[in-house]
N, C-alpha and C. Protein backbone atom coordinates (compact mmCIF):
# COMPACT_ATOMS: atom_id res chain seq x y z
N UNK A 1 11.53 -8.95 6.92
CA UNK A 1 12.12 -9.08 5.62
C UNK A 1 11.15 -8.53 4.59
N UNK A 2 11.80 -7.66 3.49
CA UNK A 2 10.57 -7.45 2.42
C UNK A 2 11.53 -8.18 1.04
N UNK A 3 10.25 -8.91 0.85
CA UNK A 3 10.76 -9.49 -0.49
C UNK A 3 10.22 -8.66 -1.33
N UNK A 4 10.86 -8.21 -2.86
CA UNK A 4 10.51 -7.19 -3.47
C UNK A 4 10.96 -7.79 -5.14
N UNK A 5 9.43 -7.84 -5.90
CA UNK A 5 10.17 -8.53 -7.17
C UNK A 5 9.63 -7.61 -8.39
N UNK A 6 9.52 -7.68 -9.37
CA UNK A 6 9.22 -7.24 -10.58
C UNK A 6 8.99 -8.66 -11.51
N UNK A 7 7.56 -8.42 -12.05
CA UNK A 7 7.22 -9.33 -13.11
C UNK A 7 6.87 -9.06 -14.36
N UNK A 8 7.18 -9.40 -15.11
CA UNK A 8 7.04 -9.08 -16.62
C UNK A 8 6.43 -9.84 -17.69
N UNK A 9 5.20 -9.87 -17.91
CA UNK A 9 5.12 -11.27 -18.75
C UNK A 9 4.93 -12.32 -18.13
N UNK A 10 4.72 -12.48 -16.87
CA UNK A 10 4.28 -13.50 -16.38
C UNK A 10 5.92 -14.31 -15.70
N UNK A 11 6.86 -13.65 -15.97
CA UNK A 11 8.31 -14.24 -15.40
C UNK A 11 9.04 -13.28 -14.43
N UNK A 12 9.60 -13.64 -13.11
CA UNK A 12 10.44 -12.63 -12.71
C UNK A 12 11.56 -12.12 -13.40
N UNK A 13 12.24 -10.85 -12.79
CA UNK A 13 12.98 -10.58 -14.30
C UNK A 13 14.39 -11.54 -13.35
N UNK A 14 15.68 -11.63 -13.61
CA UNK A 14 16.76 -11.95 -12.96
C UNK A 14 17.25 -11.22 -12.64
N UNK A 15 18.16 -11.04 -11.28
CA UNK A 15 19.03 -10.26 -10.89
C UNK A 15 20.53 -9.94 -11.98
N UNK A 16 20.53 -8.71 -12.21
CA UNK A 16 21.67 -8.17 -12.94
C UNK A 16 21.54 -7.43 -14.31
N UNK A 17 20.26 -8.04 -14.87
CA UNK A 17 19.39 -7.24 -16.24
C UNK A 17 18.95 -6.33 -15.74
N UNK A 18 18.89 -5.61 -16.81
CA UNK A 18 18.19 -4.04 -15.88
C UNK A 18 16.39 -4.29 -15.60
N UNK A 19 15.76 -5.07 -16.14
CA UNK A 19 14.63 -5.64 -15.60
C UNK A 19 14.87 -5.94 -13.85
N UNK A 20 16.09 -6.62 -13.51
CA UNK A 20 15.83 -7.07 -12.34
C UNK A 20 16.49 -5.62 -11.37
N UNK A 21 16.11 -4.43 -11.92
CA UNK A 21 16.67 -3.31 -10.69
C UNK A 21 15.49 -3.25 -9.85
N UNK A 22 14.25 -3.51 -10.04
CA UNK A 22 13.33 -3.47 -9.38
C UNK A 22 13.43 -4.37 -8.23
N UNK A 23 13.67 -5.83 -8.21
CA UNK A 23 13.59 -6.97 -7.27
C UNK A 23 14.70 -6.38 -6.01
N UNK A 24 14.54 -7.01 -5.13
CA UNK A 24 14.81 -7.03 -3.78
C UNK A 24 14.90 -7.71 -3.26
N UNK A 25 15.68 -8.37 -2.01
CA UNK A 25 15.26 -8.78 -0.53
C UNK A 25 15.98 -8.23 0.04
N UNK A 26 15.78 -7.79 1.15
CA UNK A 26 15.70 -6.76 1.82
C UNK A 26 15.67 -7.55 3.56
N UNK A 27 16.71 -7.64 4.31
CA UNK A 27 16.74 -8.83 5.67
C UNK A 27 16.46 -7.54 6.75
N UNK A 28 15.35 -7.57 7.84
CA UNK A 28 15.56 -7.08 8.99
C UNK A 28 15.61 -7.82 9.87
N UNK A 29 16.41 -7.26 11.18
CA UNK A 29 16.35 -7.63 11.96
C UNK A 29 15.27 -8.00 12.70
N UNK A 30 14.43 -9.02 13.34
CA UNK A 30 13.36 -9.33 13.89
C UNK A 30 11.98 -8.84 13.12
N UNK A 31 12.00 -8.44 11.82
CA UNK A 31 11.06 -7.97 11.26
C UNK A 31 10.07 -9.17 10.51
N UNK A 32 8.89 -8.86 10.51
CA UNK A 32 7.83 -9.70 9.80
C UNK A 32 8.03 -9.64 8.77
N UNK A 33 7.70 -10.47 7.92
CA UNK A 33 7.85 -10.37 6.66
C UNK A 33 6.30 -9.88 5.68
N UNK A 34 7.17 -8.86 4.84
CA UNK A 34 6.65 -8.01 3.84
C UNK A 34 6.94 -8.08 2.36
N UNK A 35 5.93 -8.92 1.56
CA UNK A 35 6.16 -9.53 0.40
C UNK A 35 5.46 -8.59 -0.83
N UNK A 36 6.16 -7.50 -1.78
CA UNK A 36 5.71 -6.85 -2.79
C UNK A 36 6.21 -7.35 -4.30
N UNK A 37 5.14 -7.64 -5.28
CA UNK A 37 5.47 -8.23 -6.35
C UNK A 37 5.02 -7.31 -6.75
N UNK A 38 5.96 -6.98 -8.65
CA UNK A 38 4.91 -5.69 -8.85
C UNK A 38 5.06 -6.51 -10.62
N UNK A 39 3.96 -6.10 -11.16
CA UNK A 39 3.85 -6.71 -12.18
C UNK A 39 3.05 -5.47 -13.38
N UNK A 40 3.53 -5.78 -14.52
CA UNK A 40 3.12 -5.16 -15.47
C UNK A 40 2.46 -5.99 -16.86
N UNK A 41 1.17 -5.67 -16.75
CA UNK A 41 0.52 -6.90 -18.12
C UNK A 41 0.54 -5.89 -19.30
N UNK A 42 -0.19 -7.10 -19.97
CA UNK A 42 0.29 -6.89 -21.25
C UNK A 42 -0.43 -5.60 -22.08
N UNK A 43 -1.54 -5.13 -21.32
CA UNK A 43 -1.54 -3.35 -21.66
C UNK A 43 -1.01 -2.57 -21.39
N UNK A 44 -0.48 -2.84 -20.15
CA UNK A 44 0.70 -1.78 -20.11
C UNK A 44 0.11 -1.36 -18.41
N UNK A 45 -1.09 -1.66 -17.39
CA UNK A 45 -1.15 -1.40 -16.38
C UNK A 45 -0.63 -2.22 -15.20
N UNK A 46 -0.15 -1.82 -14.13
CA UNK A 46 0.93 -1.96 -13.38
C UNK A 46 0.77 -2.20 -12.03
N UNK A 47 0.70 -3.16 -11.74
CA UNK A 47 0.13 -3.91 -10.32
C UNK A 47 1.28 -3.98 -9.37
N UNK A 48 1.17 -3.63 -7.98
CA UNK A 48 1.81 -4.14 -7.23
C UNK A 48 0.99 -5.08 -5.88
N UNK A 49 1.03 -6.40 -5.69
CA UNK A 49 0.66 -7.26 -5.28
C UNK A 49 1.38 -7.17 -3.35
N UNK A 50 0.82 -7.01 -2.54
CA UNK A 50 1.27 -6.33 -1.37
C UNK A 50 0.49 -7.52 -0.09
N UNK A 51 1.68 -8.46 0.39
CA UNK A 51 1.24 -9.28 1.35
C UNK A 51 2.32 -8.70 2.64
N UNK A 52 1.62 -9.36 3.50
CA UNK A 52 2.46 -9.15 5.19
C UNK A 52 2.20 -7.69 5.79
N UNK A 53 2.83 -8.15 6.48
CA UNK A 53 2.80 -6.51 7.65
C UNK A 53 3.76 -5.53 6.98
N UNK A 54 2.62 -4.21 6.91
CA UNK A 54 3.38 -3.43 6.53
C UNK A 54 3.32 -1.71 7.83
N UNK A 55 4.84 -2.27 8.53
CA UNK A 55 4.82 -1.45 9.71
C UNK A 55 5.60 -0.73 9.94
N UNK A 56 6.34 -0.43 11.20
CA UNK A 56 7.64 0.38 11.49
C UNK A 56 8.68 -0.35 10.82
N UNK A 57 8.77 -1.66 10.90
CA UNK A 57 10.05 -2.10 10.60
C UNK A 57 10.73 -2.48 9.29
N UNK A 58 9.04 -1.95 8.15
CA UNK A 58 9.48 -2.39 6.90
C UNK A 58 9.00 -1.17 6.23
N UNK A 59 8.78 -0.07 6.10
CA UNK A 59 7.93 1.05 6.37
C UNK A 59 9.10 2.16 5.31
N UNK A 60 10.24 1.98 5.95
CA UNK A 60 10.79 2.91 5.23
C UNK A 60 11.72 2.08 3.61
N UNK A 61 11.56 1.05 3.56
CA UNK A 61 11.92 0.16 2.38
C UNK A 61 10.76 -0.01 1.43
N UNK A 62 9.92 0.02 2.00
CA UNK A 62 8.35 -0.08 1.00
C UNK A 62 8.59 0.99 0.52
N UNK A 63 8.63 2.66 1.02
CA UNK A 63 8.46 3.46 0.69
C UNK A 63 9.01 3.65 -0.56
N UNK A 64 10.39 2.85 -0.31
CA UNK A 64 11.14 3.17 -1.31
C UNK A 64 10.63 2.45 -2.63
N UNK A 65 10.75 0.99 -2.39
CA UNK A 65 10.35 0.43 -3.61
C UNK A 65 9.07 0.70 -3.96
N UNK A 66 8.53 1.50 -3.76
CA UNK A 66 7.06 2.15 -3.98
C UNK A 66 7.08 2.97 -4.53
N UNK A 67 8.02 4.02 -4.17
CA UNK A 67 8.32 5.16 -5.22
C UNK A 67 8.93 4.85 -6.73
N UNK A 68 9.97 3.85 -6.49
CA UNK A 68 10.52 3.74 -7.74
C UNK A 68 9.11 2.69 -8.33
N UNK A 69 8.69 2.20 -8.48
CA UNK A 69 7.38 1.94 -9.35
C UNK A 69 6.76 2.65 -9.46
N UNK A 70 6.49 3.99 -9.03
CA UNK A 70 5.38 5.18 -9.70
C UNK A 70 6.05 5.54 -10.59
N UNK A 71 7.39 5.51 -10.33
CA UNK A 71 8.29 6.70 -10.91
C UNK A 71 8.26 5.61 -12.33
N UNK A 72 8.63 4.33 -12.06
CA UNK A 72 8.89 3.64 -13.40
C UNK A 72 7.98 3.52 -14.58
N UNK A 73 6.81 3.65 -14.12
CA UNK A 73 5.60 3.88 -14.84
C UNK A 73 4.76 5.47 -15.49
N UNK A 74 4.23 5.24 -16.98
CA UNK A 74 3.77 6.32 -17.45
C UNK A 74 2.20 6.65 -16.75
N UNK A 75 1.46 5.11 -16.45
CA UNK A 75 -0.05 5.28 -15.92
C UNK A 75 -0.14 5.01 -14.72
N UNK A 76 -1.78 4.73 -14.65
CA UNK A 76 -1.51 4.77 -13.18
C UNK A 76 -1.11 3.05 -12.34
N UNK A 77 -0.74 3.31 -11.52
CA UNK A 77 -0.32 2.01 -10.61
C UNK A 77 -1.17 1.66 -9.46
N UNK A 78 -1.74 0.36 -9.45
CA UNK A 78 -2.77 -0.25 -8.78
C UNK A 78 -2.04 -0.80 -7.41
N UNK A 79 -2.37 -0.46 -5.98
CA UNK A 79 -1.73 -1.59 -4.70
C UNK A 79 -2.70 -2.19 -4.59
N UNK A 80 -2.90 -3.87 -4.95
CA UNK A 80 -3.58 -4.91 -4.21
C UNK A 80 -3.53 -5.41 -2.96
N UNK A 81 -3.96 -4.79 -2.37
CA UNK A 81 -3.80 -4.79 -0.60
C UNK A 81 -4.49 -6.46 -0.30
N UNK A 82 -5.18 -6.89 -0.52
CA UNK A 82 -5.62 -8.26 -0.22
C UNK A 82 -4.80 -9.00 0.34
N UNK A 83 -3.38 -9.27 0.28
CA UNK A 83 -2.93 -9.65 1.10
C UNK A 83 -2.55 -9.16 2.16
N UNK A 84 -2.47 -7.64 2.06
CA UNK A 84 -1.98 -7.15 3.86
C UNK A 84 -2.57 -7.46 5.00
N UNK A 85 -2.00 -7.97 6.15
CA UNK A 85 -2.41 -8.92 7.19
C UNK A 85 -2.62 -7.75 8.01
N UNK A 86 -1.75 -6.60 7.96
CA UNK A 86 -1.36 -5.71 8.97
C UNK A 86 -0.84 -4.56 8.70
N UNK A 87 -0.88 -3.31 9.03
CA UNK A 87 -0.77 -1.60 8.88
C UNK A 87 -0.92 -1.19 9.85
N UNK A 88 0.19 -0.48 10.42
CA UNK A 88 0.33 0.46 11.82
C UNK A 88 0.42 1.98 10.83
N UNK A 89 0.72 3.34 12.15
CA UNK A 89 1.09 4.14 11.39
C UNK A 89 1.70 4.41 10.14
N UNK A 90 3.10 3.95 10.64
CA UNK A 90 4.00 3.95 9.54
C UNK A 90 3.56 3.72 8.53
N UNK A 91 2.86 2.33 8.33
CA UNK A 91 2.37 1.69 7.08
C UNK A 91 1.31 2.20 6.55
N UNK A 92 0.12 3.14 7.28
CA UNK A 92 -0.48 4.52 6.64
C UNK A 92 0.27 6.22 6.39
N UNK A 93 1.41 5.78 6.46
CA UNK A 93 2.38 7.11 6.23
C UNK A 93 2.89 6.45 5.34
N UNK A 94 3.33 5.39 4.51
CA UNK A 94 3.66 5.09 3.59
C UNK A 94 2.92 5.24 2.75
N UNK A 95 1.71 4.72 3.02
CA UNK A 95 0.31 4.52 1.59
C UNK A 95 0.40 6.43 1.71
N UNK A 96 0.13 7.24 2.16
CA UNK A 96 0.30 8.82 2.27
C UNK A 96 1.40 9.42 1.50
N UNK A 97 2.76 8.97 1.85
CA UNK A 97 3.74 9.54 1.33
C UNK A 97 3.76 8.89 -0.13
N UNK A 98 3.10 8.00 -0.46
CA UNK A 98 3.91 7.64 -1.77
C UNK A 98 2.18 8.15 -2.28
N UNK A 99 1.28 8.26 -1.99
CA UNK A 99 -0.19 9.05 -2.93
C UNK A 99 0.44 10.53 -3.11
N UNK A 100 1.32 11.11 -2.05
CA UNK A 100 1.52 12.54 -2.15
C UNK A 100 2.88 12.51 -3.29
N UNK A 101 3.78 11.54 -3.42
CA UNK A 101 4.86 11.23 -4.43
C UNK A 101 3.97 11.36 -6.10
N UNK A 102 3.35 10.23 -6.05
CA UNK A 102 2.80 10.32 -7.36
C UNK A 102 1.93 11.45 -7.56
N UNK A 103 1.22 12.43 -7.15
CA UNK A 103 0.76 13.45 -7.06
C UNK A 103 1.13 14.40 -7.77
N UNK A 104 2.71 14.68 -6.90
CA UNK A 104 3.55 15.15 -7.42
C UNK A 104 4.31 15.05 -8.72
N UNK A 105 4.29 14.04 -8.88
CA UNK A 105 4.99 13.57 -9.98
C UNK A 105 4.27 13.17 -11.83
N UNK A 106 3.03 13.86 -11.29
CA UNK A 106 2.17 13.57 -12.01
C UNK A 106 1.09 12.00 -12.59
N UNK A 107 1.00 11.47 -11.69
CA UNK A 107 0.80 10.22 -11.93
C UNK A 107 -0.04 9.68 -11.02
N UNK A 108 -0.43 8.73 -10.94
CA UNK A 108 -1.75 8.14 -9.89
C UNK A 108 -1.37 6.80 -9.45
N UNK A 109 -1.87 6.67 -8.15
CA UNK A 109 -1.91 5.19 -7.36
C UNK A 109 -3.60 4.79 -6.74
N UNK A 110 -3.53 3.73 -6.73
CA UNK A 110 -4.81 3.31 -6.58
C UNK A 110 -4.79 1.82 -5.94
N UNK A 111 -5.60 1.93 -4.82
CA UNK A 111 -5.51 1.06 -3.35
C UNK A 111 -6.80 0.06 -4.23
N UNK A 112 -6.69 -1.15 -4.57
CA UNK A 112 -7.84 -2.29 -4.34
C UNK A 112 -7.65 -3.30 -3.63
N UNK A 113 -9.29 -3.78 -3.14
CA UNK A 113 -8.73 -5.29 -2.34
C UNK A 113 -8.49 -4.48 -0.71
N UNK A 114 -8.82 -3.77 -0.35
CA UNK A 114 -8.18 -3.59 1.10
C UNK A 114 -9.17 -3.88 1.88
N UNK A 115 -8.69 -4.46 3.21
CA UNK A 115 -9.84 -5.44 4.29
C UNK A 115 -10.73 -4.29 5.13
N UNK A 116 -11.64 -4.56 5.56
CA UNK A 116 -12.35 -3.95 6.35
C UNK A 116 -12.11 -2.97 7.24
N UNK A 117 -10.90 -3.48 8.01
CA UNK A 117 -10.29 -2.66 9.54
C UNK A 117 -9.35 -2.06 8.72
N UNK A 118 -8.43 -1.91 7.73
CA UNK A 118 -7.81 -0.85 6.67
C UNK A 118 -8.61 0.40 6.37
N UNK A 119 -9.89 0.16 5.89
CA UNK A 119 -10.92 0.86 5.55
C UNK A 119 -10.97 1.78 6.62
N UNK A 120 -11.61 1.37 7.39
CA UNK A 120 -12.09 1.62 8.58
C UNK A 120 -10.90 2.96 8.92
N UNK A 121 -9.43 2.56 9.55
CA UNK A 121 -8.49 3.26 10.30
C UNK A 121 -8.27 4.48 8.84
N UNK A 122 -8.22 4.13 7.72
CA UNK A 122 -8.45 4.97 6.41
C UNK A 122 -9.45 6.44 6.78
N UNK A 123 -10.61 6.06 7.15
CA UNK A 123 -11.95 6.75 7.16
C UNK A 123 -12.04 7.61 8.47
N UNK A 124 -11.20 6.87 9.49
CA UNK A 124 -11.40 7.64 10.61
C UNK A 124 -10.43 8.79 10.63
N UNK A 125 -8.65 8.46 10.35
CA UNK A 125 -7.61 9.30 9.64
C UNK A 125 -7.76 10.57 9.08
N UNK A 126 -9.05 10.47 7.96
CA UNK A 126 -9.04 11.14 6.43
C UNK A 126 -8.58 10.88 5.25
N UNK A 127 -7.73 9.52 5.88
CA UNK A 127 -6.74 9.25 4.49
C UNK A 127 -7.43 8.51 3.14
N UNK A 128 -8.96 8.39 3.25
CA UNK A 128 -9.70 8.10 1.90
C UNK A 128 -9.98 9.09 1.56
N UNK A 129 -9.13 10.54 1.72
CA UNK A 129 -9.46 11.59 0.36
C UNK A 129 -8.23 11.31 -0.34
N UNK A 130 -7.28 10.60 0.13
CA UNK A 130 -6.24 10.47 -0.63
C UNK A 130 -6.55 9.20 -1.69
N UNK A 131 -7.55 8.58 -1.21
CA UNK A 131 -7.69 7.36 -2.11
C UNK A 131 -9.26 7.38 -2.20
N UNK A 132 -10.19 7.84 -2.79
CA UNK A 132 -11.41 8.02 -2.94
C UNK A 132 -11.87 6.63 -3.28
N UNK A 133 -11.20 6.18 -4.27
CA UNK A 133 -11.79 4.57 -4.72
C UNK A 133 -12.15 3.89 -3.49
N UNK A 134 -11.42 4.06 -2.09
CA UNK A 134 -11.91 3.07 -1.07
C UNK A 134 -12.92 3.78 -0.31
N UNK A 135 -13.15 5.07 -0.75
CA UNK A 135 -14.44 5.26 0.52
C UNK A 135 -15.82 4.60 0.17
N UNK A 136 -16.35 4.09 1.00
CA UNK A 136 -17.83 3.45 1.12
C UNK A 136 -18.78 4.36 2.04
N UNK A 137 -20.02 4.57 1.08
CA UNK A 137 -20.87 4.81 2.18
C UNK A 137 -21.18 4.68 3.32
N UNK A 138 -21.19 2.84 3.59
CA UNK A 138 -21.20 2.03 5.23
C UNK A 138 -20.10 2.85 6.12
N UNK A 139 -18.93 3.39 5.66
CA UNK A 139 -17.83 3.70 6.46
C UNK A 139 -17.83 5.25 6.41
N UNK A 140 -18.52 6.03 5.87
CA UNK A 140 -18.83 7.42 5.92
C UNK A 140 -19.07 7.91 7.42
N UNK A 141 -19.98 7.32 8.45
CA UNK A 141 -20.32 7.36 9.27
C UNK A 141 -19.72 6.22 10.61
N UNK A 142 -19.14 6.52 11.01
CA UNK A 142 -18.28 5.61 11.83
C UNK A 142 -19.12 6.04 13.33
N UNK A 143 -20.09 5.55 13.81
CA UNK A 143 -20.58 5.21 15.02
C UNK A 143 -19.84 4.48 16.21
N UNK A 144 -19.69 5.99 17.61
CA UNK A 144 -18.25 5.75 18.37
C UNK A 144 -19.09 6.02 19.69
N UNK A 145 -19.02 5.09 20.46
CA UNK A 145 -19.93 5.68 21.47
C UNK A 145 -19.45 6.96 22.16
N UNK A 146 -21.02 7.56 22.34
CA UNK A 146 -20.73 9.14 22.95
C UNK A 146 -20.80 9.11 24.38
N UNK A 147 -19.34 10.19 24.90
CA UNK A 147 -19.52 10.26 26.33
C UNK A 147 -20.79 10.43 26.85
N UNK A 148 -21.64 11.31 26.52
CA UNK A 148 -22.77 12.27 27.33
C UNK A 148 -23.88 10.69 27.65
N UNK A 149 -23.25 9.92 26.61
CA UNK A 149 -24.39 8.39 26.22
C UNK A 149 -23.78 7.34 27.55
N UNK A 150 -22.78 7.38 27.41
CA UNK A 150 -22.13 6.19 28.48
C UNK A 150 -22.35 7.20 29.76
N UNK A 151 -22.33 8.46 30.30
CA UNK A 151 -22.91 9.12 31.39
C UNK A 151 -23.91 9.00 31.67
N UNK A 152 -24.48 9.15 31.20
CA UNK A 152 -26.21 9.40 31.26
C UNK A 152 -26.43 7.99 32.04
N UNK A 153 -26.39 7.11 31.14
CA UNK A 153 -26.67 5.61 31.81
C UNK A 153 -26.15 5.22 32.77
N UNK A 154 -25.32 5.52 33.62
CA UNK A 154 -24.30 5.34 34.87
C UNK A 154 -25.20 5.84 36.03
């Protein structure tokens, strides 16, 4: 399931105002649940708050409500990954397709808060040229043991 809301001011908006075109739920079949709040303060920058697994089975609905928040916005838009438990492909073809959306579209997204092993599958990918804010030095160098190393010792 992806629950999908829009906040404004500190209130969700209601379903049927044009505030509430943003909100969602969204039922899959056997799917984990994938919880996106997206919120806009009172300067005007634009958070989307991103818990649960984000995988094959919720992958192509994120995408969506992902796009329409770049699109809804003039600056740039922040994903607080801190809550994501979980990211398979898909769910790094989403964070991809929607950096290459706003790109396009003139506008910027920006990954904070993302856990270690995110980083990590990010760095090994390439996909922190798409998001520079998350590359770290520590993860520049990803130390993998070398065949010729596990031979040798045998």
């Amino acid at each position: 399931m992806i629950r999908a809301s829009r906040v404004v001011g500190g209130r969700t908006a209601p379903n049927g105002e044009k505030d509430g075109d943003m909100g969602a739920v969204i039922d899959l079949a056997q799917a984990l649940p994938l919880e996106m709040e997206y919120q806009v303060a009172a300067d005007g920058k634009a958070t989307v708050k991103v818990s649960g697994e984000l995988d094959i089975a919720t992958a192509d609905q994120a995408y969506a409500y992902l796009r329409d928040v770049v699109d809804s916005q003039d600056g740039p838009v922040t994903m607080n990954l801190s809550g994501l438990s979980f990211c398979d492909a898909a769910g790094l073809g989403v964070l991809a397709k929607v950096a290459g959306h706003a790109r396009r579209s003139g506008r910027s997204l920006r990954l904070a808060a993302a856990r270690p092993s995110l980083l990590r599958i990010m760095a090994i990918t390439g996909m922190d040229e798409a998001f520079p804010e998350v590359r770290n030095p520590s993860l520049s160098v990803i130390s993998l043991p070398r065949q010729a190393a596990v031979s040798a010792s045998n």
